[in-house]
PDB file of N, CA and C in Angstrom:
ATOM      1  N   UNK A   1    -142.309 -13.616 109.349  1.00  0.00           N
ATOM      2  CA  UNK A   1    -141.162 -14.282 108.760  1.00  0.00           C
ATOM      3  C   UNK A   1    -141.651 -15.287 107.722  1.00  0.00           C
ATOM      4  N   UNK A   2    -140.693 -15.436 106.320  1.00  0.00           N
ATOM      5  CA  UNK A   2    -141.026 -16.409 105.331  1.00  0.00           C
ATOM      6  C   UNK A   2    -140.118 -16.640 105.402  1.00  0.00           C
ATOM      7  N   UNK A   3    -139.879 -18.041 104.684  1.00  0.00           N
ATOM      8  CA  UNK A   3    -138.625 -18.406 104.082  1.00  0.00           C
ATOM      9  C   UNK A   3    -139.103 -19.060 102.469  1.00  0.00           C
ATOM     10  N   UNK A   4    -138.507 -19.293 101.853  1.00  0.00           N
ATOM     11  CA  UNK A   4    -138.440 -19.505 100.217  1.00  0.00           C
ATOM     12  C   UNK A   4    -138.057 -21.060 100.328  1.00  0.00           C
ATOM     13  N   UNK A   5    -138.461 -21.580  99.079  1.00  0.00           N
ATOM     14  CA  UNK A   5    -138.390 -22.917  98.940  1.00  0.00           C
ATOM     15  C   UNK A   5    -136.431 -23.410  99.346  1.00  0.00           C
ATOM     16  N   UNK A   6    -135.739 -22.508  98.277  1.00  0.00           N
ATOM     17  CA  UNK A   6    -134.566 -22.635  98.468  1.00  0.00           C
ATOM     18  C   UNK A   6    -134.042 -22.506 100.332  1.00  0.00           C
ATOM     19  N   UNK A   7    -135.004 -21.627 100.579  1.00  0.00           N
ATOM     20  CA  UNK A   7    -133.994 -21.341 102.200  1.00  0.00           C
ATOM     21  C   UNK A   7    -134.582 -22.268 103.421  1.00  0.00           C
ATOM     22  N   UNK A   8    -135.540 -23.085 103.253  1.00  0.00           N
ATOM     23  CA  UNK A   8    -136.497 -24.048 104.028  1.00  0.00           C
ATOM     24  C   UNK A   8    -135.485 -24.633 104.441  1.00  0.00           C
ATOM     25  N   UNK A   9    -134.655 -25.407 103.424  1.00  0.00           N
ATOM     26  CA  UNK A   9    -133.688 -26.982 103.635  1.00  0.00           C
ATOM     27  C   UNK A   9    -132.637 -26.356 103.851  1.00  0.00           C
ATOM     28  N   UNK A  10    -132.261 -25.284 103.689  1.00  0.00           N
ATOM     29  CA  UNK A  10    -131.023 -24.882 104.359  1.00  0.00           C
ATOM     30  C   UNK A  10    -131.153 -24.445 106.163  1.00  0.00           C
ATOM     31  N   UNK A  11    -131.939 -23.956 105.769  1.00  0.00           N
ATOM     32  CA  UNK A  11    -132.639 -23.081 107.516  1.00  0.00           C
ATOM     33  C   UNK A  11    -132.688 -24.828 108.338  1.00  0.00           C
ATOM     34  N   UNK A  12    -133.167 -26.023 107.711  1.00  0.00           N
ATOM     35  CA  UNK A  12    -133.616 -27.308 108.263  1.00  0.00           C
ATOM     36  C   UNK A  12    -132.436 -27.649 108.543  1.00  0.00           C
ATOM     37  N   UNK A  13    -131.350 -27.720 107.803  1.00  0.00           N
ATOM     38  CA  UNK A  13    -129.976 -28.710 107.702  1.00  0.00           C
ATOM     39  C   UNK A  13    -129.252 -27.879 108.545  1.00  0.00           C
ATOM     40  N   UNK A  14    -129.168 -26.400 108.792  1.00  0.00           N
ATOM     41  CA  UNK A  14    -128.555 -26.352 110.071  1.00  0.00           C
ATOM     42  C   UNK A  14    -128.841 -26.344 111.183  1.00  0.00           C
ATOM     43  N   UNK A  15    -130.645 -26.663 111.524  1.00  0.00           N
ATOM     44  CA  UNK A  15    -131.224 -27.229 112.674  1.00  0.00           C
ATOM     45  C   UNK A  15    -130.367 -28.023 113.545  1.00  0.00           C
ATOM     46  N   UNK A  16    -130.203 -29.561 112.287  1.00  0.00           N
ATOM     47  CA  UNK A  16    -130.046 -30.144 112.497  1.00  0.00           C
ATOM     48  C   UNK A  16    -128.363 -31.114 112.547  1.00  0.00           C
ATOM     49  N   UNK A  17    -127.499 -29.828 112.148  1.00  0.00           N
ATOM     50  CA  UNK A  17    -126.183 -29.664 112.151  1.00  0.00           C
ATOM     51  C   UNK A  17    -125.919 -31.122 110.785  1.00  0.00           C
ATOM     52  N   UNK A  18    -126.800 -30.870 109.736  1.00  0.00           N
ATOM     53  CA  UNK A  18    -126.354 -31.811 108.334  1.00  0.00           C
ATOM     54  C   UNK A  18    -125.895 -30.610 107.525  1.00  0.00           C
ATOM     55  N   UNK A  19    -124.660 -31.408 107.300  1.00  0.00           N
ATOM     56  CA  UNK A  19    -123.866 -30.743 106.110  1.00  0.00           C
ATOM     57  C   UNK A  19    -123.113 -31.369 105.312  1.00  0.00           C
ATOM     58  N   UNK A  20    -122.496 -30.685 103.835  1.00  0.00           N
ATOM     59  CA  UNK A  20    -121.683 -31.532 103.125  1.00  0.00           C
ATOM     60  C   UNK A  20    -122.711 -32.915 102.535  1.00  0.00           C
ATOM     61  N   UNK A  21    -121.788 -34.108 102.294  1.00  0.00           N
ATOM     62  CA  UNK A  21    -122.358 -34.971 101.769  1.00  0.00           C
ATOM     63  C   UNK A  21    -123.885 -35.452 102.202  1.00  0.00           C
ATOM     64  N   UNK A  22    -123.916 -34.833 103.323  1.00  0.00           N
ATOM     65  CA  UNK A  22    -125.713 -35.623 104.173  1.00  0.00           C
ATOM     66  C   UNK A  22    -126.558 -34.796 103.462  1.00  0.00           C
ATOM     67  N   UNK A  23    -125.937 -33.477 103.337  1.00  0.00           N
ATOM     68  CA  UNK A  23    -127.213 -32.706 102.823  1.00  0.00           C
ATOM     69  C   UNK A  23    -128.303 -32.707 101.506  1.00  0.00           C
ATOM     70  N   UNK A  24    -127.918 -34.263 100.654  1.00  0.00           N
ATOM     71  CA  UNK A  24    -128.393 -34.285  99.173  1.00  0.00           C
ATOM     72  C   UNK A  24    -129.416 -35.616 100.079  1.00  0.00           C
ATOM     73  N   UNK A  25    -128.982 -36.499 101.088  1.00  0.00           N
ATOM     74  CA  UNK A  25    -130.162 -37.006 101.947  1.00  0.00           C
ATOM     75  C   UNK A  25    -130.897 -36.326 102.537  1.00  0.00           C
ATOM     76  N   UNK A  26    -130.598 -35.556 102.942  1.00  0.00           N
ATOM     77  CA  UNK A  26    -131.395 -34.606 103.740  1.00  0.00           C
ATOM     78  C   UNK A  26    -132.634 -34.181 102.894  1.00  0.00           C
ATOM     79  N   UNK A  27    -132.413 -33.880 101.911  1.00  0.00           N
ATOM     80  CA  UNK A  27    -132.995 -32.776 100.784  1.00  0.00           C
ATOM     81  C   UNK A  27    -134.108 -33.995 100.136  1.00  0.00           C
ATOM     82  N   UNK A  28    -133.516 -35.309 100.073  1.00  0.00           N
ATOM     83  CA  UNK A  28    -134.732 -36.488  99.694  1.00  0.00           C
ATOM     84  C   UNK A  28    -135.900 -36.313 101.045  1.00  0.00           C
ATOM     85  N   UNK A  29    -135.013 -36.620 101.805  1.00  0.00           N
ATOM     86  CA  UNK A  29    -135.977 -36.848 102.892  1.00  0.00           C
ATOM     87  C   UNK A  29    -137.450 -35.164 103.067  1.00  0.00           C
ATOM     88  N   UNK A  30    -137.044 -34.321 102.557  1.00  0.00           N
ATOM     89  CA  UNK A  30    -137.820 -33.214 102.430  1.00  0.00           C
ATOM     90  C   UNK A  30    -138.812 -33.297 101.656  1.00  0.00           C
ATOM     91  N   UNK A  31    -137.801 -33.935 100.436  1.00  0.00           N
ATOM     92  CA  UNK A  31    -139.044 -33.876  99.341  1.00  0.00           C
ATOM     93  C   UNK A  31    -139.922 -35.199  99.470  1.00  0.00           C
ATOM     94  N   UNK A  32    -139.680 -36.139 100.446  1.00  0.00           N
ATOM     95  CA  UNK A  32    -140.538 -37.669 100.443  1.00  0.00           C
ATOM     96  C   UNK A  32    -141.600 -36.716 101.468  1.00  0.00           C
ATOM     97  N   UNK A  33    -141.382 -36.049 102.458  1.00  0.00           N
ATOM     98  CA  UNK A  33    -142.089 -35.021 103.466  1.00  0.00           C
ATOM     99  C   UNK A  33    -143.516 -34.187 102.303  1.00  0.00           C
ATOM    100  N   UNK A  34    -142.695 -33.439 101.676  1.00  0.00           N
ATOM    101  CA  UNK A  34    -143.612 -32.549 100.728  1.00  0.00           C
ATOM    102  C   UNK A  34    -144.749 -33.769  99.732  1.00  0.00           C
ATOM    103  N   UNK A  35    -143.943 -35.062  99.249  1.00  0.00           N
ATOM    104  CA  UNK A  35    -145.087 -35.779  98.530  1.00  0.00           C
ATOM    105  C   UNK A  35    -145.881 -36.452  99.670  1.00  0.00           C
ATOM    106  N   UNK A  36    -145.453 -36.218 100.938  1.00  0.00           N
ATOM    107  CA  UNK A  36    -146.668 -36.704 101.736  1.00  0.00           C
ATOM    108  C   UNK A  36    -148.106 -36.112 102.589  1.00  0.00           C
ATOM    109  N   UNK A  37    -147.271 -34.769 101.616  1.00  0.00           N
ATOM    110  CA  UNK A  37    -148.361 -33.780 102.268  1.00  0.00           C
ATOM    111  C   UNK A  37    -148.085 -32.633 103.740  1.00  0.00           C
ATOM    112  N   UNK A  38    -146.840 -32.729 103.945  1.00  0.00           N
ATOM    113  CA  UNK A  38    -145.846 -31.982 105.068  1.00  0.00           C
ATOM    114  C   UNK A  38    -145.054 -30.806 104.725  1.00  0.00           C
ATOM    115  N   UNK A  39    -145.338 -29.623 104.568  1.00  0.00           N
ATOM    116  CA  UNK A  39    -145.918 -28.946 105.714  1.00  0.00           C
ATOM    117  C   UNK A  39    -147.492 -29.102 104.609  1.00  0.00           C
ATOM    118  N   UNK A  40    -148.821 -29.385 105.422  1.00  0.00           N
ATOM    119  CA  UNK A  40    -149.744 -29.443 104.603  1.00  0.00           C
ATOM    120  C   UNK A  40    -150.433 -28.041 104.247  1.00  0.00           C
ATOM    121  N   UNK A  41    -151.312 -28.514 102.935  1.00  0.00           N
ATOM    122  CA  UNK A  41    -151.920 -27.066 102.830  1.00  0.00           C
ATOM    123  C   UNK A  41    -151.304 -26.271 101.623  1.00  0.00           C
ATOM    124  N   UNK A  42    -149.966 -26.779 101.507  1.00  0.00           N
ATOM    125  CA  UNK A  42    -149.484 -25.971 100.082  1.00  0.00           C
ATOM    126  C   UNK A  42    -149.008 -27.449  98.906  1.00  0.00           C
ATOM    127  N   UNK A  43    -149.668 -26.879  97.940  1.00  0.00           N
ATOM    128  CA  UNK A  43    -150.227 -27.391  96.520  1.00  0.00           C
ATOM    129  C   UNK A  43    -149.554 -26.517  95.957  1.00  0.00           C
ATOM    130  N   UNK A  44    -148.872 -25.741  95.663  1.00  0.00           N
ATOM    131  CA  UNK A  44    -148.415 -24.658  94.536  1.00  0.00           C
ATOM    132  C   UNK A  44    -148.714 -24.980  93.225  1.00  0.00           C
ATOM    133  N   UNK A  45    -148.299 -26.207  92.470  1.00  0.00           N
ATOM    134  CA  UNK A  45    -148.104 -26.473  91.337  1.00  0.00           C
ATOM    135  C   UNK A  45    -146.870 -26.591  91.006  1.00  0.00           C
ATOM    136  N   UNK A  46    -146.197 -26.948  89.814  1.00  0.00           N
ATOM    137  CA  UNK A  46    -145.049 -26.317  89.109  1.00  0.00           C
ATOM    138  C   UNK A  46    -144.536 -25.459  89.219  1.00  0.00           C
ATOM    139  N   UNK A  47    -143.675 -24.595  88.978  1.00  0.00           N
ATOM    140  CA  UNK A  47    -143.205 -23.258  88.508  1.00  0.00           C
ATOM    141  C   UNK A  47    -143.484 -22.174  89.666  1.00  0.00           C
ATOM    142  N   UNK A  48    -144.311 -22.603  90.757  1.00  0.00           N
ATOM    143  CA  UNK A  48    -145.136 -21.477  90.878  1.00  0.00           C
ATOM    144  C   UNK A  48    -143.829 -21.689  92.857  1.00  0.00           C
ATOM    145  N   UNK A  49    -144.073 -20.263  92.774  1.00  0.00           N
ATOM    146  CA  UNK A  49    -143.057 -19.559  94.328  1.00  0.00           C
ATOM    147  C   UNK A  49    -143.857 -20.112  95.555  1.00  0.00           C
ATOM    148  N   UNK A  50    -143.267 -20.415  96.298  1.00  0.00           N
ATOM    149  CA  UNK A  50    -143.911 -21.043  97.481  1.00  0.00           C
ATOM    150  C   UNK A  50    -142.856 -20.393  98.892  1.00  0.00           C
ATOM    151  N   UNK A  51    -143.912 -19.563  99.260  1.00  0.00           N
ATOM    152  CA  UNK A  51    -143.187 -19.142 100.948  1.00  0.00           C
ATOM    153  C   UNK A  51    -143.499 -19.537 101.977  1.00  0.00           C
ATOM    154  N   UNK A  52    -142.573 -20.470 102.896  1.00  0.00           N
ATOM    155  CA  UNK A  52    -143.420 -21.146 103.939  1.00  0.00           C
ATOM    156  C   UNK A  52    -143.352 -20.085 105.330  1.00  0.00           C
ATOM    157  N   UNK A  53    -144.235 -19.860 105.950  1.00  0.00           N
ATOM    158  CA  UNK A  53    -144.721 -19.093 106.783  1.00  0.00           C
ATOM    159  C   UNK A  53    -144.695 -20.056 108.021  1.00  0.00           C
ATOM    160  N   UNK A  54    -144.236 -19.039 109.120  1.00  0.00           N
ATOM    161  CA  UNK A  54    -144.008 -19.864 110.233  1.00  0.00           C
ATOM    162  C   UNK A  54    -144.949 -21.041 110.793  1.00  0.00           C
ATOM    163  N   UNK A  55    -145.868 -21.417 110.885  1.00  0.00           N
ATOM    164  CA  UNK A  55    -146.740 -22.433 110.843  1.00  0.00           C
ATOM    165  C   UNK A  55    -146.277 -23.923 110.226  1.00  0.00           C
ATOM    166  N   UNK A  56    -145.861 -23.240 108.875  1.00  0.00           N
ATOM    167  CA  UNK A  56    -145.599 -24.468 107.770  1.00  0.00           C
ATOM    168  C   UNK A  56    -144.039 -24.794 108.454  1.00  0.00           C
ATOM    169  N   UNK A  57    -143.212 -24.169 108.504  1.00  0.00           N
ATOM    170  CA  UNK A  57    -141.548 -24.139 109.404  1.00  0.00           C
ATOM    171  C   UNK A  57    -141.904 -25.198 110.370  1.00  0.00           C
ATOM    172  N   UNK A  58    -142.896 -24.362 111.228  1.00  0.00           N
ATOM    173  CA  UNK A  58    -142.823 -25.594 112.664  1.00  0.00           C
ATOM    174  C   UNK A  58    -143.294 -27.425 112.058  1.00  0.00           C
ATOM    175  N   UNK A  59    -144.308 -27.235 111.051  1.00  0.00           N
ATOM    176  CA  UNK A  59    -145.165 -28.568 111.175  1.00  0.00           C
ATOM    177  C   UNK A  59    -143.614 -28.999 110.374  1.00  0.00           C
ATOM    178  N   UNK A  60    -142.622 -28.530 109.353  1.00  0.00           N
ATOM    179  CA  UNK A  60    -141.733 -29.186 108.797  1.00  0.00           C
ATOM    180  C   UNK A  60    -140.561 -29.701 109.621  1.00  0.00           C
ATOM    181  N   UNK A  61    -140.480 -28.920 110.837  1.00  0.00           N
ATOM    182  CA  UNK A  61    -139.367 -29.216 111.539  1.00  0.00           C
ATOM    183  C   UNK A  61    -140.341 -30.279 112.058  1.00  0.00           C
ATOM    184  N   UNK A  62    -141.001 -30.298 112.873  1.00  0.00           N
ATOM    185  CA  UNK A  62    -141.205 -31.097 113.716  1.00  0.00           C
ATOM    186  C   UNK A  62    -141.399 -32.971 112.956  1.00  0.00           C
ATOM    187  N   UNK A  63    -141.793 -32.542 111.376  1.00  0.00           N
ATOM    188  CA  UNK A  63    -141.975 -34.012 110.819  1.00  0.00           C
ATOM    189  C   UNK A  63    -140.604 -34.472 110.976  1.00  0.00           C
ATOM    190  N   UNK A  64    -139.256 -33.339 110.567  1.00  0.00           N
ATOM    191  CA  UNK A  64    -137.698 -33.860 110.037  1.00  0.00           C
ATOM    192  C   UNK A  64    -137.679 -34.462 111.304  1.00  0.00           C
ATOM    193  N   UNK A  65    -137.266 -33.774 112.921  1.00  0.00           N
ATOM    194  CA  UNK A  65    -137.195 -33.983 114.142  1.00  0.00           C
ATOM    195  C   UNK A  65    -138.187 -35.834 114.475  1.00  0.00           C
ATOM    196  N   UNK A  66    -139.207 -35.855 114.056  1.00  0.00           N
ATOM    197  CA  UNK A  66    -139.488 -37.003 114.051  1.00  0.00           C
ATOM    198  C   UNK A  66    -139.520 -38.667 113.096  1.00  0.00           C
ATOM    199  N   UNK A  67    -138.915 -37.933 111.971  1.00  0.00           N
ATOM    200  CA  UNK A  67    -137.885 -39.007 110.752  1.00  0.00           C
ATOM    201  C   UNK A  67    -136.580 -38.798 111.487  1.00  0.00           C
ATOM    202  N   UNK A  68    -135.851 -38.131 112.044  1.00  0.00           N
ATOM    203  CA  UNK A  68    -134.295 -37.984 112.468  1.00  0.00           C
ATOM    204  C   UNK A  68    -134.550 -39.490 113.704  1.00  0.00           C
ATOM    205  N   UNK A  69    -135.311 -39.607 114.588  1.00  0.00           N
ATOM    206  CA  UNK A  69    -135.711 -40.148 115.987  1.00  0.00           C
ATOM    207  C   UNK A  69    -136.605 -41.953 115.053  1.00  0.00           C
ATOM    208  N   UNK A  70    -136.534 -41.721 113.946  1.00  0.00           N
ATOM    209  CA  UNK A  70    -136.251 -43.111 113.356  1.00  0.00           C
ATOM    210  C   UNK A  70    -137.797 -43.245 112.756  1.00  0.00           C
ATOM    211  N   UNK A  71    -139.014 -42.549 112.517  1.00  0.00           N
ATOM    212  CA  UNK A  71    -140.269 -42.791 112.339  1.00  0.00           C
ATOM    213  C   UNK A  71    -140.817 -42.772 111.361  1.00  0.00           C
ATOM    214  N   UNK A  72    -141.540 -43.586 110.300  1.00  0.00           N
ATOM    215  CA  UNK A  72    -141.539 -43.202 109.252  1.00  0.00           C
ATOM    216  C   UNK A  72    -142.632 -41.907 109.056  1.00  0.00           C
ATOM    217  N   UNK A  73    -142.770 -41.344 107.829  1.00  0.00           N
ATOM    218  CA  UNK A  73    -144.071 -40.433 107.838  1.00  0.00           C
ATOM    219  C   UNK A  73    -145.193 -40.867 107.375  1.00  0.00           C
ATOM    220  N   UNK A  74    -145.200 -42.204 106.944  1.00  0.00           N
ATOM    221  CA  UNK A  74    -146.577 -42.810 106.106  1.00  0.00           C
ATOM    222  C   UNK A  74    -147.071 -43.361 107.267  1.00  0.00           C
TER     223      UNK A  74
END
């Protein structure tokens, strides 16, 4: 199983039953995740397609699951 950059934060936000207006927070909070190096290991660059593979899914849920429970990631 992959999922695509686009289907990560959607597949995440109904984890976590965010929808509607939460979901443009939600979507910060992903990308403060990705500049911290979460799910680690992918660098793509720019432009370039990124499929996260179940590995990268779990380490991402489990960072959101532990920012949701109040923690920071730094």
């Amino acid at each position: 199983m992959q999922l695509t950059y686009a289907e990560l934060p959607e597949a995440l936000a109904k984890l976590n039953g965010i929808a509607g207006d939460a979901g443009g927070a939600f979507r910060a909070q992903l990308r403060k995740l990705r500049a911290e190096g979460i799910p680690s290991g992918l660098h793509p660059g720019k432009g370039r397609r990124v499929d996260y593979t179940v590995p990268f899914v779990i380490e991402a849920t489990v960072a959101i699951e532990i920012m949701q429970s109040g923690w920071s990631p730094s």
